[in-house]
C-alpha atoms as a PDB file:
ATOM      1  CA  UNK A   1     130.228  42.603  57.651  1.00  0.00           C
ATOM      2  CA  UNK A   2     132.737  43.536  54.955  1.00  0.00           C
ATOM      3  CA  UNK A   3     133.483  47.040  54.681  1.00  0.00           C
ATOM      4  CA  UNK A   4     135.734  49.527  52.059  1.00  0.00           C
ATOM      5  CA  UNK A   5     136.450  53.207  53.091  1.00  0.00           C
ATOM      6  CA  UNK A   6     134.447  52.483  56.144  1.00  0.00           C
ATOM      7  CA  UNK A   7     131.122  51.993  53.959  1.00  0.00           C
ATOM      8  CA  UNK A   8     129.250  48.320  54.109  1.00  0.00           C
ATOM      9  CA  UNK A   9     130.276  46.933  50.395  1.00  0.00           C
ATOM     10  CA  UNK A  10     126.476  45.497  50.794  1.00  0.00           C
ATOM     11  CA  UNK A  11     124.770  48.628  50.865  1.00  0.00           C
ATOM     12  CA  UNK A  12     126.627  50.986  48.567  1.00  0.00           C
ATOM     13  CA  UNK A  13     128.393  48.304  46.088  1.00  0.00           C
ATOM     14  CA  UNK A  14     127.049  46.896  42.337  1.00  0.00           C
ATOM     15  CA  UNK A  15     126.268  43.360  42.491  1.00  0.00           C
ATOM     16  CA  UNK A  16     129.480  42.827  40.870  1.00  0.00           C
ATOM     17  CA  UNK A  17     131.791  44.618  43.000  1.00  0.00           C
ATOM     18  CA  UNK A  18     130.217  42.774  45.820  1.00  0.00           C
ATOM     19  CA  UNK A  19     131.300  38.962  43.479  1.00  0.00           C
ATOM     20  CA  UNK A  20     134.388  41.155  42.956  1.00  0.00           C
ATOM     21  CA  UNK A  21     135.280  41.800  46.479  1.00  0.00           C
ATOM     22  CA  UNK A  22     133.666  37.879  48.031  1.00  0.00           C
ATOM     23  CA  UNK A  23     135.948  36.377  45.091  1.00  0.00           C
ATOM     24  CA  UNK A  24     138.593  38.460  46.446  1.00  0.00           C
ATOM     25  CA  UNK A  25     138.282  36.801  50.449  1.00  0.00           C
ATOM     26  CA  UNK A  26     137.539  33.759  49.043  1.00  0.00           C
ATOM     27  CA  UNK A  27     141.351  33.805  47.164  1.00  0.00           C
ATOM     28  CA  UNK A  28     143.057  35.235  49.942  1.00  0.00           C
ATOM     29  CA  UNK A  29     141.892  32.223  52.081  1.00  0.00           C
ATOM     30  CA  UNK A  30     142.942  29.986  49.160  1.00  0.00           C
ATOM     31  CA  UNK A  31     146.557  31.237  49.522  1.00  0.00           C
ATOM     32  CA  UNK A  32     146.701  31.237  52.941  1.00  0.00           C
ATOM     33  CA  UNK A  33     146.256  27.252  53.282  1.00  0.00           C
ATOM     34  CA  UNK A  34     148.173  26.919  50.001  1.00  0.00           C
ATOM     35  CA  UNK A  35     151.150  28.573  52.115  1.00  0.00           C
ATOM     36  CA  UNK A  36     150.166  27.388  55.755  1.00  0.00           C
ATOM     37  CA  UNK A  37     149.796  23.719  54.725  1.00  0.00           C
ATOM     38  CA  UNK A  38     152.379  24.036  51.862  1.00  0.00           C
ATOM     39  CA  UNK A  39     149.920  21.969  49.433  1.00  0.00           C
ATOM     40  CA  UNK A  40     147.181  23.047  47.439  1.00  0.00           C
ATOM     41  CA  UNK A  41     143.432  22.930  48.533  1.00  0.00           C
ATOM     42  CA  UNK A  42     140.692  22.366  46.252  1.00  0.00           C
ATOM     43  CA  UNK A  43     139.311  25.304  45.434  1.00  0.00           C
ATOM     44  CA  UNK A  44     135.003  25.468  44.736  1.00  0.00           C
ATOM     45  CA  UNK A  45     133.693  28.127  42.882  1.00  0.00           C
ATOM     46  CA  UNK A  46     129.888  28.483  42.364  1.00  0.00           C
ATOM     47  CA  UNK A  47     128.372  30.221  39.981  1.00  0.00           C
ATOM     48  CA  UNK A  48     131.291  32.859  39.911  1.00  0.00           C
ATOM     49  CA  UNK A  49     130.743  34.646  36.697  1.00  0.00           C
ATOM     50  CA  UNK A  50     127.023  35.834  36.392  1.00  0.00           C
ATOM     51  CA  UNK A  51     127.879  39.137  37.755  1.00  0.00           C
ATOM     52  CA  UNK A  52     131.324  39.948  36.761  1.00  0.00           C
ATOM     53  CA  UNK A  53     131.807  41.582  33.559  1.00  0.00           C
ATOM     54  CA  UNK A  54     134.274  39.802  30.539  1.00  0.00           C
ATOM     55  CA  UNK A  55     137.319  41.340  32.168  1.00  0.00           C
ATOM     56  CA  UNK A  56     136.996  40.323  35.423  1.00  0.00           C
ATOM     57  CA  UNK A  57     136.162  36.458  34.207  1.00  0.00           C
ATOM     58  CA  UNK A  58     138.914  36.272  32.524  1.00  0.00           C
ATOM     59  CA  UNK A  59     141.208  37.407  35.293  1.00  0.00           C
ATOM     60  CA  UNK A  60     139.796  35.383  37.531  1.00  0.00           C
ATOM     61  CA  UNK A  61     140.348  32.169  34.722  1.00  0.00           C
ATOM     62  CA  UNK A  62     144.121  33.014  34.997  1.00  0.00           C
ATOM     63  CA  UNK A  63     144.082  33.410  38.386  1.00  0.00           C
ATOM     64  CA  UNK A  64     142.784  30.209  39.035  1.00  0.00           C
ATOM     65  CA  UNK A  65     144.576  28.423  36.186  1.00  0.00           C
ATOM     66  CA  UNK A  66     146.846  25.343  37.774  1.00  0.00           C
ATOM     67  CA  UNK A  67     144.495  25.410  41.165  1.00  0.00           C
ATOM     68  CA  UNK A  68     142.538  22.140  41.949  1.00  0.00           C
ATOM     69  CA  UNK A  69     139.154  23.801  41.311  1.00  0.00           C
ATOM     70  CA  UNK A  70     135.667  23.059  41.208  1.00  0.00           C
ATOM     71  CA  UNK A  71     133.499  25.928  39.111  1.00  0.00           C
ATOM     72  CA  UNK A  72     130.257  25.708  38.608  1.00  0.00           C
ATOM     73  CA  UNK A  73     128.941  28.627  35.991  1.00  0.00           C
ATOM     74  CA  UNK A  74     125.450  29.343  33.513  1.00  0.00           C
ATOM     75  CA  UNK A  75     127.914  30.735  30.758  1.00  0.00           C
ATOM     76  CA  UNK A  76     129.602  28.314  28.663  1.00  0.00           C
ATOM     77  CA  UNK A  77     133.904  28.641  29.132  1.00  0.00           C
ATOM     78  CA  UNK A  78     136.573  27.813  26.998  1.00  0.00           C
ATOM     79  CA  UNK A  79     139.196  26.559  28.639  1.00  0.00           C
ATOM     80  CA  UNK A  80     142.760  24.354  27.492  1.00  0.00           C
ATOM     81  CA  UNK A  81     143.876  23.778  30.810  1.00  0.00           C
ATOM     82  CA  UNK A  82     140.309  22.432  32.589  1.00  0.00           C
ATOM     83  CA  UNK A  83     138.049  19.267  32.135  1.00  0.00           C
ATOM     84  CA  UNK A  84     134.450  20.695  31.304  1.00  0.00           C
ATOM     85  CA  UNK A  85     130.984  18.684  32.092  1.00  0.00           C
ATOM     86  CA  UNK A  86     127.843  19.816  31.755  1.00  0.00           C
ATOM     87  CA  UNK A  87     124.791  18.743  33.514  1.00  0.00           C
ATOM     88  CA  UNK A  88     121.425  18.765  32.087  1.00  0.00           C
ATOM     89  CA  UNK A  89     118.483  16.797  32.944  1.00  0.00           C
ATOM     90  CA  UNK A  90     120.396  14.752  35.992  1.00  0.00           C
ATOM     91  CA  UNK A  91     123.000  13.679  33.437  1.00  0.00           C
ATOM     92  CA  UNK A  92     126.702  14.680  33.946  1.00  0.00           C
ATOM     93  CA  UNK A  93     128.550  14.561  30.341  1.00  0.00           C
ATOM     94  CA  UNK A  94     131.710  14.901  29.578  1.00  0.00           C
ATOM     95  CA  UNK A  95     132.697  17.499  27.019  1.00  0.00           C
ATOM     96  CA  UNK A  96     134.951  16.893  24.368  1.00  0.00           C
END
């Protein structure tokens, strides 16, 4: 159970303060092995953004920018640093 002020996120949280506050753990943990094994883990990220609003997304893009990631995601992304694919009918293409 994750709790804040003592209250079960769960029960009295918005769908996206609950992606807010898993996201949240789920970096943590990410920095932890990045400094315990002094290299850095792949990170996977499934369907991260269809709860967080614009601000948050973005945040968590430059958060993650440089990481060895995996993100999976509904909502088309822009982004310089990354290698996009999409996958529709069983067919992985590469984006240009």
């Amino acid at each position: 159970m994750v709790s804040l002020g003592g209250n079960e996120i769960k029960a009295y949280s918005s769908q996206g303060q609950i992606r807010t506050a898993m996201l949240s753990l789920k970096l943590a943990t990410f920095e932890i092995a990045r400094t315990d094994f002094d290299d850095d883990p792949v990170l996977l990220l499934d369907d991260v953004f269809s709860e967080l609003d614009i601000p948050r997304q973005n945040a968590l893009l430059k958060r993650i920018r440089g990481a060895q990631c995996f993100l999976t995601t509904a909502i088309p992304l822009e982004c310089k640093d990354a290698h996009l694919f999409t996958v529709a009918g069983g067919t992985v293409t590469a984006m240009q």
